[in-house]
Protein backbone atom coordinates (compact mmCIF):
# COMPACT_ATOMS: atom_id res chain seq x y z
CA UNK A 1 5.83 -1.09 9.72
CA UNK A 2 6.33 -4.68 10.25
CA UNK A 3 9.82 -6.27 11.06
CA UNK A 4 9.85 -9.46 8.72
CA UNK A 5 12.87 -10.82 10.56
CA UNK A 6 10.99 -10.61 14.20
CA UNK A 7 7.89 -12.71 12.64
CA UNK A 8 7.13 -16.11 14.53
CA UNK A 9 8.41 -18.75 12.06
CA UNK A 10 11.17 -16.86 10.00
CA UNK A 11 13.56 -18.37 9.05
CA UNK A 12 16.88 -17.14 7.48
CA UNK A 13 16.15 -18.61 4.54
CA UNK A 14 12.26 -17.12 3.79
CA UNK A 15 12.14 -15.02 0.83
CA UNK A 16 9.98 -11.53 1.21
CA UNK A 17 8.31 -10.62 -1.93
CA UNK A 18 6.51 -7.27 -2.94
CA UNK A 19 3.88 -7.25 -5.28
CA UNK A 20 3.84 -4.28 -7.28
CA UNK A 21 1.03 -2.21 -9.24
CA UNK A 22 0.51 -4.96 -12.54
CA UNK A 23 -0.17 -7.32 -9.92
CA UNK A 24 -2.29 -5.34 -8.00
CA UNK A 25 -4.45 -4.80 -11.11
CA UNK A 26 -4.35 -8.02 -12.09
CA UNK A 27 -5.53 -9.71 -9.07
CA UNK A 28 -8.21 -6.55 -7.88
CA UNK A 29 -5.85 -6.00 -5.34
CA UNK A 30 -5.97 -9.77 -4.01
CA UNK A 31 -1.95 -9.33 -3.85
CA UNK A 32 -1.87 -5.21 -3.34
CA UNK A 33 0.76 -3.37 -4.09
CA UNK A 34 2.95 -2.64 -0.95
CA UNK A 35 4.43 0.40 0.03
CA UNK A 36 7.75 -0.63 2.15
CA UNK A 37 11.09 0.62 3.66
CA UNK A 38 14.33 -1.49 4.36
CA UNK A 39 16.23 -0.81 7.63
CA UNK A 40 19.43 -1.71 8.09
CA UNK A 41 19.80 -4.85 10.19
CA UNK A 42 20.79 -4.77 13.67
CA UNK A 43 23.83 -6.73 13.37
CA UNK A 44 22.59 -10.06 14.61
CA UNK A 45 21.98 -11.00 11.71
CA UNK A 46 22.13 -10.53 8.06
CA UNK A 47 19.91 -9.06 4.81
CA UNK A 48 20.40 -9.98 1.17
CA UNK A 49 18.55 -7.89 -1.20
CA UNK A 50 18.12 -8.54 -4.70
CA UNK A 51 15.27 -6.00 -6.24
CA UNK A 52 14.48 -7.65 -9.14
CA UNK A 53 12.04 -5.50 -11.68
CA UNK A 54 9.96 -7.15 -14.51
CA UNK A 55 9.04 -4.95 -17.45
CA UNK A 56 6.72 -6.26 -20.13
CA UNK A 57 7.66 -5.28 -23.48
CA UNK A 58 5.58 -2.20 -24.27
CA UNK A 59 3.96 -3.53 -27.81
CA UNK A 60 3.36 -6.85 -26.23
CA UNK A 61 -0.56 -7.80 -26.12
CA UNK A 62 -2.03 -9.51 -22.66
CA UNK A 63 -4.38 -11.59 -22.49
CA UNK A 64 -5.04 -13.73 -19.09
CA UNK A 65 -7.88 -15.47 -20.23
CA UNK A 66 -6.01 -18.78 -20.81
CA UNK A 67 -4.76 -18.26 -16.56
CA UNK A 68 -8.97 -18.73 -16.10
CA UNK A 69 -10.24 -20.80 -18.44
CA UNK A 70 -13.61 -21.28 -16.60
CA UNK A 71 -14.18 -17.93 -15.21
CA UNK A 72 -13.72 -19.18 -11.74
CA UNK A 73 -11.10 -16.71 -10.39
CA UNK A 74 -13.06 -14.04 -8.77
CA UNK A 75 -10.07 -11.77 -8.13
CA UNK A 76 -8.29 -11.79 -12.21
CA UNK A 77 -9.06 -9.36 -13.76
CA UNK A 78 -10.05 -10.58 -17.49
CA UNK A 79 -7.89 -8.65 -20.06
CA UNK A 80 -7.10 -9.20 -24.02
CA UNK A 81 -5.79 -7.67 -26.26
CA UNK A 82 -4.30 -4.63 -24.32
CA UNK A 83 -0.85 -3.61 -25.15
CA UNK A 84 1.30 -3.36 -21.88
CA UNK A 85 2.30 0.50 -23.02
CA UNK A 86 -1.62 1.64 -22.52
CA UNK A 87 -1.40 -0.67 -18.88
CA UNK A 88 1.38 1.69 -18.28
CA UNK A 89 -0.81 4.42 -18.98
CA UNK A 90 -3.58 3.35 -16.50
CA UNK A 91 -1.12 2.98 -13.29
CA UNK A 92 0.54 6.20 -13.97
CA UNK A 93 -3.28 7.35 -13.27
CA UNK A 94 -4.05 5.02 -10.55
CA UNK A 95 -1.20 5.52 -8.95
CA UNK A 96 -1.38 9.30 -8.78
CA UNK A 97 -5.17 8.46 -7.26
CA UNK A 98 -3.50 6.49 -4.65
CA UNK A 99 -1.12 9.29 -3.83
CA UNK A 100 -3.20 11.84 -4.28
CA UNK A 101 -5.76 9.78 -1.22
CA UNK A 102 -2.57 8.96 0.65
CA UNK A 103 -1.63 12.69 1.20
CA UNK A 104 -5.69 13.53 1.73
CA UNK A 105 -5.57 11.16 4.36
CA UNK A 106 -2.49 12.64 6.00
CA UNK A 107 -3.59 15.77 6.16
CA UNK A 108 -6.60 14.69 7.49
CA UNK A 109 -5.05 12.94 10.42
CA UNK A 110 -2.76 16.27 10.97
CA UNK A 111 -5.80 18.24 11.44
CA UNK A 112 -7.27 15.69 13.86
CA UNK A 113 -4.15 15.92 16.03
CA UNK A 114 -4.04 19.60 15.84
CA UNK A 115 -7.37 19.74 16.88
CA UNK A 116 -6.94 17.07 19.47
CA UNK A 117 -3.75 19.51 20.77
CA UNK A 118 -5.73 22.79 21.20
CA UNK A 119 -8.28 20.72 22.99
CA UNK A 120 -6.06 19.41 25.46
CA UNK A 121 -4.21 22.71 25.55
CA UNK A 122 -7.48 24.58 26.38
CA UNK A 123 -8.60 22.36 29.19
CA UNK A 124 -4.86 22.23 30.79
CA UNK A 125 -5.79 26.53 31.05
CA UNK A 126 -8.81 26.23 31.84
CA UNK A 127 -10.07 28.26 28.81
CA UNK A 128 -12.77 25.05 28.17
CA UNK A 129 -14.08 22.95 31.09
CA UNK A 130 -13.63 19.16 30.91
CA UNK A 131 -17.68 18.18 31.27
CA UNK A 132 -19.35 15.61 29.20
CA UNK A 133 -21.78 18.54 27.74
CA UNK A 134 -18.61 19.97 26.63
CA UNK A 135 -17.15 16.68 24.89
CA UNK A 136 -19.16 17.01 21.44
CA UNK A 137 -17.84 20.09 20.36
């Protein structure tokens, strides 16, 4: 976790913004969705937050050609005709990928430090020796 306010060059007046998922998609994840907490301040200073959420009207059709005219934007992603309910659709999928490889990943770390534990739990009893022949187990 980052603290925005402790970042050389803040100011109070910097605005944070969070892209969410339709920009993510948008952009191939040029601007990637973010996951974030807020903290309370310390008392030294200050927050104002003002979530502000943009919904697209479900029949409405997008179309971001005219944003890329000559093709030259690697990162858009070129999309017509798609009514925003079906984009809807699509990140309620992607995002239960993401989750889905968020808690794989977690678990996957928690068995590395389990392992990591008993390792360092059977060398402290002396149940495994400490050699390097022993290390690539």
């Amino acid at each position: 976790w980052v603290s925005v306010e402790a970042l050389e060059g803040t100011t109070p007046l910097d605005v944070e913004v969070h892209a969410g998922d339709f920009l993510a998609f948008l952009t191939r994840d040029y601007f990637p969705a973010c996951a974030h907490r807020v903290l309370r301040p310390d008392g030294r200073s200050g927050r104002l937050s003002m979530p502000m959420l943009v919904r697209l009207r479900p029949e409405h059709e997008l179309d971001t050609r005219r944003y890329d005219e000559g093709g030259r934007i690697a990162h858009l992603v070129e999309v017509q005709g798609v009514r925003c309910a079906e984009l809807g659709k699509l990140f309620d999928v992607r995002g239960k990928r993401l989750l889905e490889e968020h808690r794989a990943a977690v678990a996957a770390e928690a068995e590395r430090r389990e392992r990591a534990r008993a390792y360092r739990e059977a060398v402290r009893t002396g149940a495994r020796p400490l050699t390097p022949d022993s290390e690539s187990d």
